[in-house]
C-alpha atoms as a PDB file:
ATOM      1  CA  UNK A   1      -0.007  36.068  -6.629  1.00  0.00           C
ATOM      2  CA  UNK A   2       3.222  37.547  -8.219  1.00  0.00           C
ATOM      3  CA  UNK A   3       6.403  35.777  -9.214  1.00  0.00           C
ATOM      4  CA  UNK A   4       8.147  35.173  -6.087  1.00  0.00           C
ATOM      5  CA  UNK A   5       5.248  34.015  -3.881  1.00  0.00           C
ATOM      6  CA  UNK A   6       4.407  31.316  -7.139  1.00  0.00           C
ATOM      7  CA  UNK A   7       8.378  30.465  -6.721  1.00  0.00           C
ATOM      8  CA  UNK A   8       8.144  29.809  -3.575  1.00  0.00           C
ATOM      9  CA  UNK A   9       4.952  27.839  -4.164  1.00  0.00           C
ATOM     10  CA  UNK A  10       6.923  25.390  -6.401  1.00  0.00           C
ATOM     11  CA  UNK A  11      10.080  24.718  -4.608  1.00  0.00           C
ATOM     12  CA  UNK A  12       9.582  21.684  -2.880  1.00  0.00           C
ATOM     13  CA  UNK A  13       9.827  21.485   0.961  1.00  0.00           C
ATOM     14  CA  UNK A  14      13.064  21.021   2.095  1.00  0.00           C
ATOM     15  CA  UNK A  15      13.001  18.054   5.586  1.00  0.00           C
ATOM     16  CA  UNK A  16      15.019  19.713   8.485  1.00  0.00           C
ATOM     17  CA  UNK A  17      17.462  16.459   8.487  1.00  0.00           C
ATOM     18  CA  UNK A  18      18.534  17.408   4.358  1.00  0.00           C
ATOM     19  CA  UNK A  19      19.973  20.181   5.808  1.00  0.00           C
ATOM     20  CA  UNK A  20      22.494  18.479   8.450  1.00  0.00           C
ATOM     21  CA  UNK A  21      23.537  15.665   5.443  1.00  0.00           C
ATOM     22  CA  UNK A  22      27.317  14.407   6.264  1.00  0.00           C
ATOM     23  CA  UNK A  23      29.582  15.242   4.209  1.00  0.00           C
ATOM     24  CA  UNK A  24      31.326  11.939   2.817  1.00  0.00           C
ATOM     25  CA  UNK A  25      34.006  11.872   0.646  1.00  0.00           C
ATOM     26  CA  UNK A  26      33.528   9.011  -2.292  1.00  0.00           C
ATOM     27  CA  UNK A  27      37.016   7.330  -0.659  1.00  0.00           C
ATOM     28  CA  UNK A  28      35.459   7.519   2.775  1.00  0.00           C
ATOM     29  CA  UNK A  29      32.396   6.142   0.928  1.00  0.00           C
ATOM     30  CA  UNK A  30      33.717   3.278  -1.132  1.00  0.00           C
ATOM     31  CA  UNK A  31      35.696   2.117   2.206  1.00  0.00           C
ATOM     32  CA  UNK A  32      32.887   1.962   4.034  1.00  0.00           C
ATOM     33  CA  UNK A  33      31.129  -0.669   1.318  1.00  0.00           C
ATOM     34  CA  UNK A  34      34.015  -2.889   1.575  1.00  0.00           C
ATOM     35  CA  UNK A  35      33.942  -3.122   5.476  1.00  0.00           C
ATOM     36  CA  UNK A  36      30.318  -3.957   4.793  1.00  0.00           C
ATOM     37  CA  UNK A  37      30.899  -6.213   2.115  1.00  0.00           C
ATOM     38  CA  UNK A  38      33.295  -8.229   3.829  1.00  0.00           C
ATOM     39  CA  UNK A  39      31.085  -8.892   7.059  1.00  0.00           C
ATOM     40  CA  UNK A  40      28.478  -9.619   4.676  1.00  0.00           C
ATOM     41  CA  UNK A  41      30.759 -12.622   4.132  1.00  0.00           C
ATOM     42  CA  UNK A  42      31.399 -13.007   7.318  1.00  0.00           C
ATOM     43  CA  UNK A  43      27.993 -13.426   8.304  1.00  0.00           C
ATOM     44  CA  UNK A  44      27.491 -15.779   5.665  1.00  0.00           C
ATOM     45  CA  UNK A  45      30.664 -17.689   6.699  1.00  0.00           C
ATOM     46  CA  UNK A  46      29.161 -17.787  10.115  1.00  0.00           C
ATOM     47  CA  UNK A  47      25.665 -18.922   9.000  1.00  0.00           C
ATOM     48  CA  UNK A  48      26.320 -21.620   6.746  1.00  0.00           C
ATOM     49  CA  UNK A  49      24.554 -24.399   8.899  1.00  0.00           C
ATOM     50  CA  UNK A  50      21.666 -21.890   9.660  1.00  0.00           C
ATOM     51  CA  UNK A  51      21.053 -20.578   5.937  1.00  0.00           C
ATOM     52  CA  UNK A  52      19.523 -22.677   2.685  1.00  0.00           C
ATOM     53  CA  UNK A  53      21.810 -24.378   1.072  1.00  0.00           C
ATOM     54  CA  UNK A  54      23.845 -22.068  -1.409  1.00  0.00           C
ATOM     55  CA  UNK A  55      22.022 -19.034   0.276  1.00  0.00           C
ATOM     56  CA  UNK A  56      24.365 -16.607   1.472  1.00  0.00           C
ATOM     57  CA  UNK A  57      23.935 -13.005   3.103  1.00  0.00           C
ATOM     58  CA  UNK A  58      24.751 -10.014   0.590  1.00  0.00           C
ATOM     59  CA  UNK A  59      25.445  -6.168   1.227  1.00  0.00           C
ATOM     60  CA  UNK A  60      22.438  -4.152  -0.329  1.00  0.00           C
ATOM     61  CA  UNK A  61      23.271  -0.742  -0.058  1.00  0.00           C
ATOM     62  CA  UNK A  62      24.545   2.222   1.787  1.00  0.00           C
ATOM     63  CA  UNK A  63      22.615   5.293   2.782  1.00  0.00           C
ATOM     64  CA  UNK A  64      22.401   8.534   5.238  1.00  0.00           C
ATOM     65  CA  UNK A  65      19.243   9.635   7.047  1.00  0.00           C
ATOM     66  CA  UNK A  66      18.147  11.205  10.386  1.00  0.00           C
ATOM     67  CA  UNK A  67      16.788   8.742  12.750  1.00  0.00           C
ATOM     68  CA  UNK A  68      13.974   9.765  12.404  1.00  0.00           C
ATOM     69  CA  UNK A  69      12.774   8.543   9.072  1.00  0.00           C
ATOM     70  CA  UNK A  70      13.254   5.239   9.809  1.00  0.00           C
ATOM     71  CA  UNK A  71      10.403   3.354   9.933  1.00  0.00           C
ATOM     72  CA  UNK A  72       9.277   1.795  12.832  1.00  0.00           C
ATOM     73  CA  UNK A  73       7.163  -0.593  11.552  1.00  0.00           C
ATOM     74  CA  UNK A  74       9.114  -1.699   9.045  1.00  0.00           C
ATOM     75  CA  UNK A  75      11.422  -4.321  10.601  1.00  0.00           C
ATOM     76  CA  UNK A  76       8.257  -5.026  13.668  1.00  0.00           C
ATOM     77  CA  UNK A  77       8.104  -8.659  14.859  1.00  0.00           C
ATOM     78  CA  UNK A  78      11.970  -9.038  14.386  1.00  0.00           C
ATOM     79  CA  UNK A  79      14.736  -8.947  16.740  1.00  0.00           C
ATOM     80  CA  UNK A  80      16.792  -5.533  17.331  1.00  0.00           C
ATOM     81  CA  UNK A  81      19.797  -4.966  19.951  1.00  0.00           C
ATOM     82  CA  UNK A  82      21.602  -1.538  20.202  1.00  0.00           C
ATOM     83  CA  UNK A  83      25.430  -1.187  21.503  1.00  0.00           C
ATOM     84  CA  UNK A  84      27.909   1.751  21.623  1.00  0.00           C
ATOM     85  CA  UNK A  85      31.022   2.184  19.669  1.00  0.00           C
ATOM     86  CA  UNK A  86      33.812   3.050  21.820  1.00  0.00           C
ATOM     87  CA  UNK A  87      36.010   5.190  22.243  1.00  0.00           C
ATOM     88  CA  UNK A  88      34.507   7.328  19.788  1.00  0.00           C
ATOM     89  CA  UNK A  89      31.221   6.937  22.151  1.00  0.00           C
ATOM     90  CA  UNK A  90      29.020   6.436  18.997  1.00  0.00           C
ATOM     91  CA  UNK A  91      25.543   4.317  18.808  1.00  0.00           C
ATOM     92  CA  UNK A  92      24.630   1.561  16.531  1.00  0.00           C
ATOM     93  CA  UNK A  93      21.788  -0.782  16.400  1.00  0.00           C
ATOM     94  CA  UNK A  94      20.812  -3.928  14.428  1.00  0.00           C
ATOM     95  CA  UNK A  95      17.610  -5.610  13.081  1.00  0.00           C
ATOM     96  CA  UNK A  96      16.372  -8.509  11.678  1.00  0.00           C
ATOM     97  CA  UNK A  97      13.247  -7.909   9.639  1.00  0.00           C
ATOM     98  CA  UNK A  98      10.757 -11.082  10.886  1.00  0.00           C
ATOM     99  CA  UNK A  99      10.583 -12.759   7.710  1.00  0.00           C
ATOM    100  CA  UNK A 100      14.231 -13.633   8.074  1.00  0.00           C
ATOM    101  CA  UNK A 101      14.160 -14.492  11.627  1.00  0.00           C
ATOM    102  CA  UNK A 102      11.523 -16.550  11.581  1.00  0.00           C
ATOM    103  CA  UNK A 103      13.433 -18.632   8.947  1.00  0.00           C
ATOM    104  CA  UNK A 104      16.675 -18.657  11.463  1.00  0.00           C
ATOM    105  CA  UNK A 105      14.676 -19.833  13.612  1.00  0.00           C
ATOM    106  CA  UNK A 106      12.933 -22.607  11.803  1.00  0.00           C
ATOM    107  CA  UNK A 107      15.736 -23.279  10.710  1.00  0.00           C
ATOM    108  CA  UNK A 108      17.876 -23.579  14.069  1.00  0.00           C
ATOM    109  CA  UNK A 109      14.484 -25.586  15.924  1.00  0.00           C
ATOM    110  CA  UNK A 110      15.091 -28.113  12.456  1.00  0.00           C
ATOM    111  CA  UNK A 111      11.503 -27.168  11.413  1.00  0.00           C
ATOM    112  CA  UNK A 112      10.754 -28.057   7.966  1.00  0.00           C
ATOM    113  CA  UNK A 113       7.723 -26.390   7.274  1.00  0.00           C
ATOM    114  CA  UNK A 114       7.027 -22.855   8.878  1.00  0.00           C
ATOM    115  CA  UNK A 115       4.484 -22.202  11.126  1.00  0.00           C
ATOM    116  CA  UNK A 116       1.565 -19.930   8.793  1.00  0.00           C
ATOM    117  CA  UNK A 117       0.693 -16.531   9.701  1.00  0.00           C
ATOM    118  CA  UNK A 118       2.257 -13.701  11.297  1.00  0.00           C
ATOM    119  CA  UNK A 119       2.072 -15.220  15.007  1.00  0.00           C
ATOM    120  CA  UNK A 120       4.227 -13.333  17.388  1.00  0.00           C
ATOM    121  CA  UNK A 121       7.191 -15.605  18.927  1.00  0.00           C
ATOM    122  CA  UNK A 122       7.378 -17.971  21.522  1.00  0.00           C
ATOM    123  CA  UNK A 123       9.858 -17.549  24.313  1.00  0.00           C
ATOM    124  CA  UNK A 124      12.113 -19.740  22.990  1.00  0.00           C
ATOM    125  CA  UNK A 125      11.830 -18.169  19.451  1.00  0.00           C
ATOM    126  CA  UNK A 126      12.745 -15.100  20.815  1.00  0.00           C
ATOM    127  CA  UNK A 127      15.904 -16.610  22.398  1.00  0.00           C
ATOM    128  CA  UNK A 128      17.407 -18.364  19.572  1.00  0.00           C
ATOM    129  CA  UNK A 129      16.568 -15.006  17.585  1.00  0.00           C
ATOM    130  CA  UNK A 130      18.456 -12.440  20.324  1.00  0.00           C
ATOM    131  CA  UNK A 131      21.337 -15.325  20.794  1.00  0.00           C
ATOM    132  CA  UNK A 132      21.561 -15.689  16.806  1.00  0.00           C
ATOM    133  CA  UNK A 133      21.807 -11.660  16.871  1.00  0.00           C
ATOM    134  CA  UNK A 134      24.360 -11.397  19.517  1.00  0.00           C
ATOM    135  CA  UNK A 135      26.307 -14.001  17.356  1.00  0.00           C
ATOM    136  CA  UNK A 136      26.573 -11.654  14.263  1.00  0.00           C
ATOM    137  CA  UNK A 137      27.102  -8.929  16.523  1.00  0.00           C
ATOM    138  CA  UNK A 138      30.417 -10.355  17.718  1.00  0.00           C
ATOM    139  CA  UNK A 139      31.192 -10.993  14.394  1.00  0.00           C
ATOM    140  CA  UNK A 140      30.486  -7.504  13.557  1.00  0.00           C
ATOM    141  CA  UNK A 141      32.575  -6.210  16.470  1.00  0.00           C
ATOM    142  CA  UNK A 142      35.656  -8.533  14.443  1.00  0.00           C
ATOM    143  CA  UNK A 143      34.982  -7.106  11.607  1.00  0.00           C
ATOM    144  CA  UNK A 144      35.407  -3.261  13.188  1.00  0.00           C
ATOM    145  CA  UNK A 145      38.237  -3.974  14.993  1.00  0.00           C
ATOM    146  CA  UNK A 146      40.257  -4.995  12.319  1.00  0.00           C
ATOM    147  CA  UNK A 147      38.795  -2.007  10.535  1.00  0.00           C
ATOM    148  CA  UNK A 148      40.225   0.139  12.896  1.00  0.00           C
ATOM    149  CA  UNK A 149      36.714   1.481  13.563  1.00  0.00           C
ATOM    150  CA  UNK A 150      36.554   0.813  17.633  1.00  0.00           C
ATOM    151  CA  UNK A 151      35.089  -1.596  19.658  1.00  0.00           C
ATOM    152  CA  UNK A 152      31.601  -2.408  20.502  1.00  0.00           C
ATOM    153  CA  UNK A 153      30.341  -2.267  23.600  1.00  0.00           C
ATOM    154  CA  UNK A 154      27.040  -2.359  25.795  1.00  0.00           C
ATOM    155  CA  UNK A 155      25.206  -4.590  23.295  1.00  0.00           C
ATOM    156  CA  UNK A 156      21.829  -5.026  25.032  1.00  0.00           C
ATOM    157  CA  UNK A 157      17.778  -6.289  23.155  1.00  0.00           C
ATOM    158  CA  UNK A 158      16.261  -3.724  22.523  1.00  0.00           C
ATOM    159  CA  UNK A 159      11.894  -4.918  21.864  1.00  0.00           C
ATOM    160  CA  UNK A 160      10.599  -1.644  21.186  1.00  0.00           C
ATOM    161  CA  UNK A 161      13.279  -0.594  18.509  1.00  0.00           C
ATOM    162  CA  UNK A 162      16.548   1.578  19.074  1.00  0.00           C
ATOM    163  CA  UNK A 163      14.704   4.696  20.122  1.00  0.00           C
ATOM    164  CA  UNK A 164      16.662   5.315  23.457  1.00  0.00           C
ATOM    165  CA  UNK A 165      19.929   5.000  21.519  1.00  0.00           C
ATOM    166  CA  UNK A 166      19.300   8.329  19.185  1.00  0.00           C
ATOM    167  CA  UNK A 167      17.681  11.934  18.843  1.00  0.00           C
ATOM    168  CA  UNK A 168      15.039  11.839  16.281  1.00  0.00           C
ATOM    169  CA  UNK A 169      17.955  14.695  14.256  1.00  0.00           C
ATOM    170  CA  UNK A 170      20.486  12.449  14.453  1.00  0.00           C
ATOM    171  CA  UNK A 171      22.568  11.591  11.394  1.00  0.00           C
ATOM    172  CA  UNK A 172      22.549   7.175  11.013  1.00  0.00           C
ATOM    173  CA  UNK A 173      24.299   5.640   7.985  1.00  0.00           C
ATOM    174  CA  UNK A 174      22.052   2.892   7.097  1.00  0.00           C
ATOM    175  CA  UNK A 175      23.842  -0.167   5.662  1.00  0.00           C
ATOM    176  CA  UNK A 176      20.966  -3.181   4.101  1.00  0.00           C
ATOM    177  CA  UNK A 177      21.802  -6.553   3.959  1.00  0.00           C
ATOM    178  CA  UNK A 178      19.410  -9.096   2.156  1.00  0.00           C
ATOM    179  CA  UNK A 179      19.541 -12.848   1.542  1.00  0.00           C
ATOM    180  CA  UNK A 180      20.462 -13.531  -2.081  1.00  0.00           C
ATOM    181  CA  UNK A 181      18.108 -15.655  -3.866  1.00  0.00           C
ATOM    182  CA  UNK A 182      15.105 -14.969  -1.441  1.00  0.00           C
ATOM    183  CA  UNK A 183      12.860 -11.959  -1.751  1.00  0.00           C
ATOM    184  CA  UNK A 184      13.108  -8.205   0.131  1.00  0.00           C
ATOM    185  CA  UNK A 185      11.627  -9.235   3.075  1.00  0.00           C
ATOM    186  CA  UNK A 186      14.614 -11.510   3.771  1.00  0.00           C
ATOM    187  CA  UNK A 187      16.572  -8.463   5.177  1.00  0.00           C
ATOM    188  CA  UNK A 188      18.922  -7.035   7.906  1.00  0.00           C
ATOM    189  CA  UNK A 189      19.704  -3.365   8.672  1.00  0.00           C
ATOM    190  CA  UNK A 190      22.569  -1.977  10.284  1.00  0.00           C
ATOM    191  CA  UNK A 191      22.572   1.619  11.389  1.00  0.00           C
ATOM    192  CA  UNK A 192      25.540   3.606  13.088  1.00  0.00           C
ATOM    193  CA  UNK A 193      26.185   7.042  14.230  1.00  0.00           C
ATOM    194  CA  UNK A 194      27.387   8.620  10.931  1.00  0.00           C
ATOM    195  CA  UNK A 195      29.998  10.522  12.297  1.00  0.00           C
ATOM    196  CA  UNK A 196      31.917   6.813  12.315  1.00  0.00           C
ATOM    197  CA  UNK A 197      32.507   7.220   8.604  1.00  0.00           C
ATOM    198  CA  UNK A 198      34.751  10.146   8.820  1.00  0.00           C
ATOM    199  CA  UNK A 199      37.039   8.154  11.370  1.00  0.00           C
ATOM    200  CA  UNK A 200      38.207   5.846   8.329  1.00  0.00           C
ATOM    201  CA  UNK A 201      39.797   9.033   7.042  1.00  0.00           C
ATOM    202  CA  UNK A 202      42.693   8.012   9.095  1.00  0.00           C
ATOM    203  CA  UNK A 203      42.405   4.755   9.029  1.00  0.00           C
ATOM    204  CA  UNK A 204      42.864   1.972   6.360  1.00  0.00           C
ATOM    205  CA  UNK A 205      39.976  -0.154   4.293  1.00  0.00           C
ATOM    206  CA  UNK A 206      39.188  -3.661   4.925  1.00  0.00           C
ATOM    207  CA  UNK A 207      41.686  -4.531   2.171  1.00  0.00           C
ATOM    208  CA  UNK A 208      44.604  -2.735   3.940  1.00  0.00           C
ATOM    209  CA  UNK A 209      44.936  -0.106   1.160  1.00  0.00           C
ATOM    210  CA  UNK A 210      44.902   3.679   2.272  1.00  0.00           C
ATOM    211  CA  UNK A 211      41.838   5.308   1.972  1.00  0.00           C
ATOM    212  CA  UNK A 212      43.276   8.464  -0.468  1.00  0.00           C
ATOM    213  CA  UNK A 213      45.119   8.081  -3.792  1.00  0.00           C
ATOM    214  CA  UNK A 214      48.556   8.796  -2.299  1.00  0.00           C
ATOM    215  CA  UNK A 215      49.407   5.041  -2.240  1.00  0.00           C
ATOM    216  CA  UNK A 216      48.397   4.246  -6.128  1.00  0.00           C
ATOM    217  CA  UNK A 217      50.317   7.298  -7.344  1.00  0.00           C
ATOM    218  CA  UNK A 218      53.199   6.389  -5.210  1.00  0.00           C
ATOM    219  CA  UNK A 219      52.622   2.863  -6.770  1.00  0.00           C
ATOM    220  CA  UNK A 220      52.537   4.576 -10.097  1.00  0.00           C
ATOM    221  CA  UNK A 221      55.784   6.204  -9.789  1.00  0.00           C
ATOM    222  CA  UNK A 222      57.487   3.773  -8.198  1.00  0.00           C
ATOM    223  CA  UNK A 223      57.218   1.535 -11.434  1.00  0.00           C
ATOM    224  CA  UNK A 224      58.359   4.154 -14.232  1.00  0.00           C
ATOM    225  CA  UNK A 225      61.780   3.658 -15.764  1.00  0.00           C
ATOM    226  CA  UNK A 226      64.393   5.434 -15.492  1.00  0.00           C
ATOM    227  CA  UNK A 227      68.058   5.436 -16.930  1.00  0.00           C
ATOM    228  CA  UNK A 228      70.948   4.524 -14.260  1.00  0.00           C
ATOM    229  CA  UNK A 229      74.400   5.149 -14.874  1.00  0.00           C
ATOM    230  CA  UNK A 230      76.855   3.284 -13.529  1.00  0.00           C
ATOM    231  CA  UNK A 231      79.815   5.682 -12.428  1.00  0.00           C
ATOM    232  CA  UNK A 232      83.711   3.973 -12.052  1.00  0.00           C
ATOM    233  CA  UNK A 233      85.540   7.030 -11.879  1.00  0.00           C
ATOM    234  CA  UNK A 234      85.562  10.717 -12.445  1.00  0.00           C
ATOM    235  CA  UNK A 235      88.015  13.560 -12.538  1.00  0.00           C
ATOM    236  CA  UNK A 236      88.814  16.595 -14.288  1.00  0.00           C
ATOM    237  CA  UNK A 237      90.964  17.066 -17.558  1.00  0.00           C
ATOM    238  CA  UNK A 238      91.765  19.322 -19.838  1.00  0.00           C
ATOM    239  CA  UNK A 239      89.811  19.309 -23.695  1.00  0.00           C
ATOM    240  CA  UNK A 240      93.249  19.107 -25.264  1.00  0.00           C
ATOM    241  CA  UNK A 241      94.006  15.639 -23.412  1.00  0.00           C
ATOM    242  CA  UNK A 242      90.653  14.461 -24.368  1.00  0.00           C
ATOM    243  CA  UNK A 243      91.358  15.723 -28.087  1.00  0.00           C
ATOM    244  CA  UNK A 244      94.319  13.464 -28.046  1.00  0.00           C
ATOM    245  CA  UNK A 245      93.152  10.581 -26.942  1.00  0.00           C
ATOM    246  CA  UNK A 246      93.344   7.155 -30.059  1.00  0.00           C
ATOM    247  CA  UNK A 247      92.089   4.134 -30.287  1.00  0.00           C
ATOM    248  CA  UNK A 248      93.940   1.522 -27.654  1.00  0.00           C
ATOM    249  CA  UNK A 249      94.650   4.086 -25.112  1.00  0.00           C
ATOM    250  CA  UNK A 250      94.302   2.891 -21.626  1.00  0.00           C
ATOM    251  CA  UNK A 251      92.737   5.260 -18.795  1.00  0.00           C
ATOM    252  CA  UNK A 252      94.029   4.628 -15.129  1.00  0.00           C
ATOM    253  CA  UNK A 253      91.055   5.306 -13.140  1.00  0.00           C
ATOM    254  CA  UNK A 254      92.076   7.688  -9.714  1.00  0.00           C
ATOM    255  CA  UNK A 255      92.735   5.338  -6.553  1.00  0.00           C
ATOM    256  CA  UNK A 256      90.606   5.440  -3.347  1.00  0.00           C
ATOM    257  CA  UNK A 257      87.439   5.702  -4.860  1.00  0.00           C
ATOM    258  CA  UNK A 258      84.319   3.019  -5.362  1.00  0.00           C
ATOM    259  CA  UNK A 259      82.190   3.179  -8.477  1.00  0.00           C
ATOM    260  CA  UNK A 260      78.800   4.355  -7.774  1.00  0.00           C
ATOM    261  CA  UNK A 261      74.904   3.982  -9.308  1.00  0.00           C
ATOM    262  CA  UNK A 262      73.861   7.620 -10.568  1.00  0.00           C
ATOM    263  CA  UNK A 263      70.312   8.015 -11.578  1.00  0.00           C
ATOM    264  CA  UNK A 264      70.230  11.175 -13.981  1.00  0.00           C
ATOM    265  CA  UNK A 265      73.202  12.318 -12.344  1.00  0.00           C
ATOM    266  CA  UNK A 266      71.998  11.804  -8.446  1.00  0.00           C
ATOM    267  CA  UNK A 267      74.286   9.373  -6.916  1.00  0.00           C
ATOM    268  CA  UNK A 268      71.704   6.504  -5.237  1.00  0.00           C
ATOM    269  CA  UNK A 269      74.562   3.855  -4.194  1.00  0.00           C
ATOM    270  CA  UNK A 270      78.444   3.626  -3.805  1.00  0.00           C
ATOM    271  CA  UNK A 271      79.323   0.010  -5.373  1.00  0.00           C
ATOM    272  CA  UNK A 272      82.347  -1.853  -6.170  1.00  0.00           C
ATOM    273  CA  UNK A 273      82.398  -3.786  -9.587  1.00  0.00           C
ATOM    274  CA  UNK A 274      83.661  -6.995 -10.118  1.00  0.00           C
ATOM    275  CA  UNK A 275      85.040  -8.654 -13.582  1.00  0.00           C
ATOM    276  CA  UNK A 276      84.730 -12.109 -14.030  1.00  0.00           C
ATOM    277  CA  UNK A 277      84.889 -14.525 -16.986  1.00  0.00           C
ATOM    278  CA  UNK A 278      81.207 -14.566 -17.148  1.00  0.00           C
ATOM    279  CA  UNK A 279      81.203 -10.939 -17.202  1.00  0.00           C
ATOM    280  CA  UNK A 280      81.143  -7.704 -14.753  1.00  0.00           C
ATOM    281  CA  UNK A 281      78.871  -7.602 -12.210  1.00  0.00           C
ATOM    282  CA  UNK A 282      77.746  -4.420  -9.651  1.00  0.00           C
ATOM    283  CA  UNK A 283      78.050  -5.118  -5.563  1.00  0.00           C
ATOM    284  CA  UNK A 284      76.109  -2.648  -3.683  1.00  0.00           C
ATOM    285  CA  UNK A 285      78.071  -1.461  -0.935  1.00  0.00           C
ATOM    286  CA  UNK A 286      75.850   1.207   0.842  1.00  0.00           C
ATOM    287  CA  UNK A 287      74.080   4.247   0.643  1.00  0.00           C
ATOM    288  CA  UNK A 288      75.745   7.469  -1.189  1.00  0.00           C
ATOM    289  CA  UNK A 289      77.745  10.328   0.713  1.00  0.00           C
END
């Protein structure tokens, strides 16, 4: 075997998804945490008479992958519903692994004790499971539209998993959700086209802050100092005047013109300034010729 054929022996196999990764920027990124973050709260908000006591629902991390490598027998047993993002006519789904919605549903039915083993759910389980999922799928839709991230639509149970909504290829950004204080099997996954995450580029974060750094430097410059002259008159003389001028002289200022607010020789503001017997004081008057 020469060198290049044991190269190419070594290099790992590359998955044909790797190759169509999103691009992301780390603004786009961090955005799309706090979006999650905050219906995390939401949820938890939401929940409060369904979860433990002091148990609340906590984002547990962001990632990209084709459809494909999701596992389908990961989240089996629990309830899943699909729904469309419009108008950007994008598909989403979400899950609830069993192990959390069989405690919802204890829970909700005021059972104290859980019923042992892995037995699949009544008809009425399987309501209160879809209804408690269509709940925190509204609140998700709240939590988009104020995100400027469209509107959901066509929410429908899905019992065999999401499979109609997406091409094995396509590109999903996964967001995890777990129950704090409980272990991993307490969990929720969300999963949307990924394509969604480049809309926030023109959009604004949860927060209300803009997505770039254009709004913290403008911040930034906004607050440095800077030395402002107040201007009462000017006009032109000769050096010989000025060269003359003593102690006591008075200057007559030239009529028909206000004082104005010079910042490094710009003028900002025409003024007028008053003198009292508390001292002088500036009047803005308006904006500078």
């Amino acid at each position: 075997m020469n060198r290049n054929s044991e190269f190419a022996a070594e290099q790992a196999p590359v998955r044909k998804y790797e190759l169509g990764q999103p691009i992301v920027r780390r603004e786009q990124r961090a955005a799309f945490e706090r979006i999650h973050r905050a219906l995390a709260q939401a949820w938890s908000d939401q929940m409060t008479e369904i979860l433990p006591q002091s148990a609340g629902i906590e984002f547990a991390g962001l990632e990209f992958a084709a459809f494909a490598s999701i596992s389908s027998g990961e989240d089996a047993g629990g309830p899943r519903a699909v729904f469309s993002i419009e108008p950007q006519q994008m598909g989403g789904f979400l899950m609830m692994s069993a192990a959390m919605t069989r405690l919802v549903v204890n829970r909700r039915l005021g059972l104290n004790t859980p019923r042992e083993g892995a037995s699949p759910f009544t008809r009425l389980e399987t309501a209160i499971a879809n209804e408690t999922l269509r709940a925190m799928i509204t609140r998700l839709a709240d939590t988009y539209a104020r995100a400027s991230l469209g509107s959901i639509a066509n929410v429908h149970e899905c019992a065999d998993g999401p499979d109609a909504s997406f091409a094995p290829d396509d590109q999903l950004a996964l967001v995890k959700f777990h129950l704090n204080g409980a272990d991993d099997a307490m969990h929720l996954l969300l999963g949307v086209s990924a394509n969604l995450v480049s809309t926030l580029a023109q959009s604004h974060a949860a927060d209300g802050q803009p997505l770039d750094n254009r709004g913290a430097v403008a911040g930034a410059v906004a607050r440095l100092p800077i030395e402002v002259d107040v201007v009462l008159g000017r006009w032109s003389v000769p050096i010989a005047e000025l060269l003359q001028l003593r102690a006591g002289d008075r200057i007559v200022l030239p009529d028909g013109e206000d004082a104005w607010l010079a910042a490094r020789g710009v003028r900002i503001w025409r003024a007028s300034v008053e003198v009292t017997a508390d001292g002088a004081r500036l009047q803005i008057i308006g904006s500078a010729p």
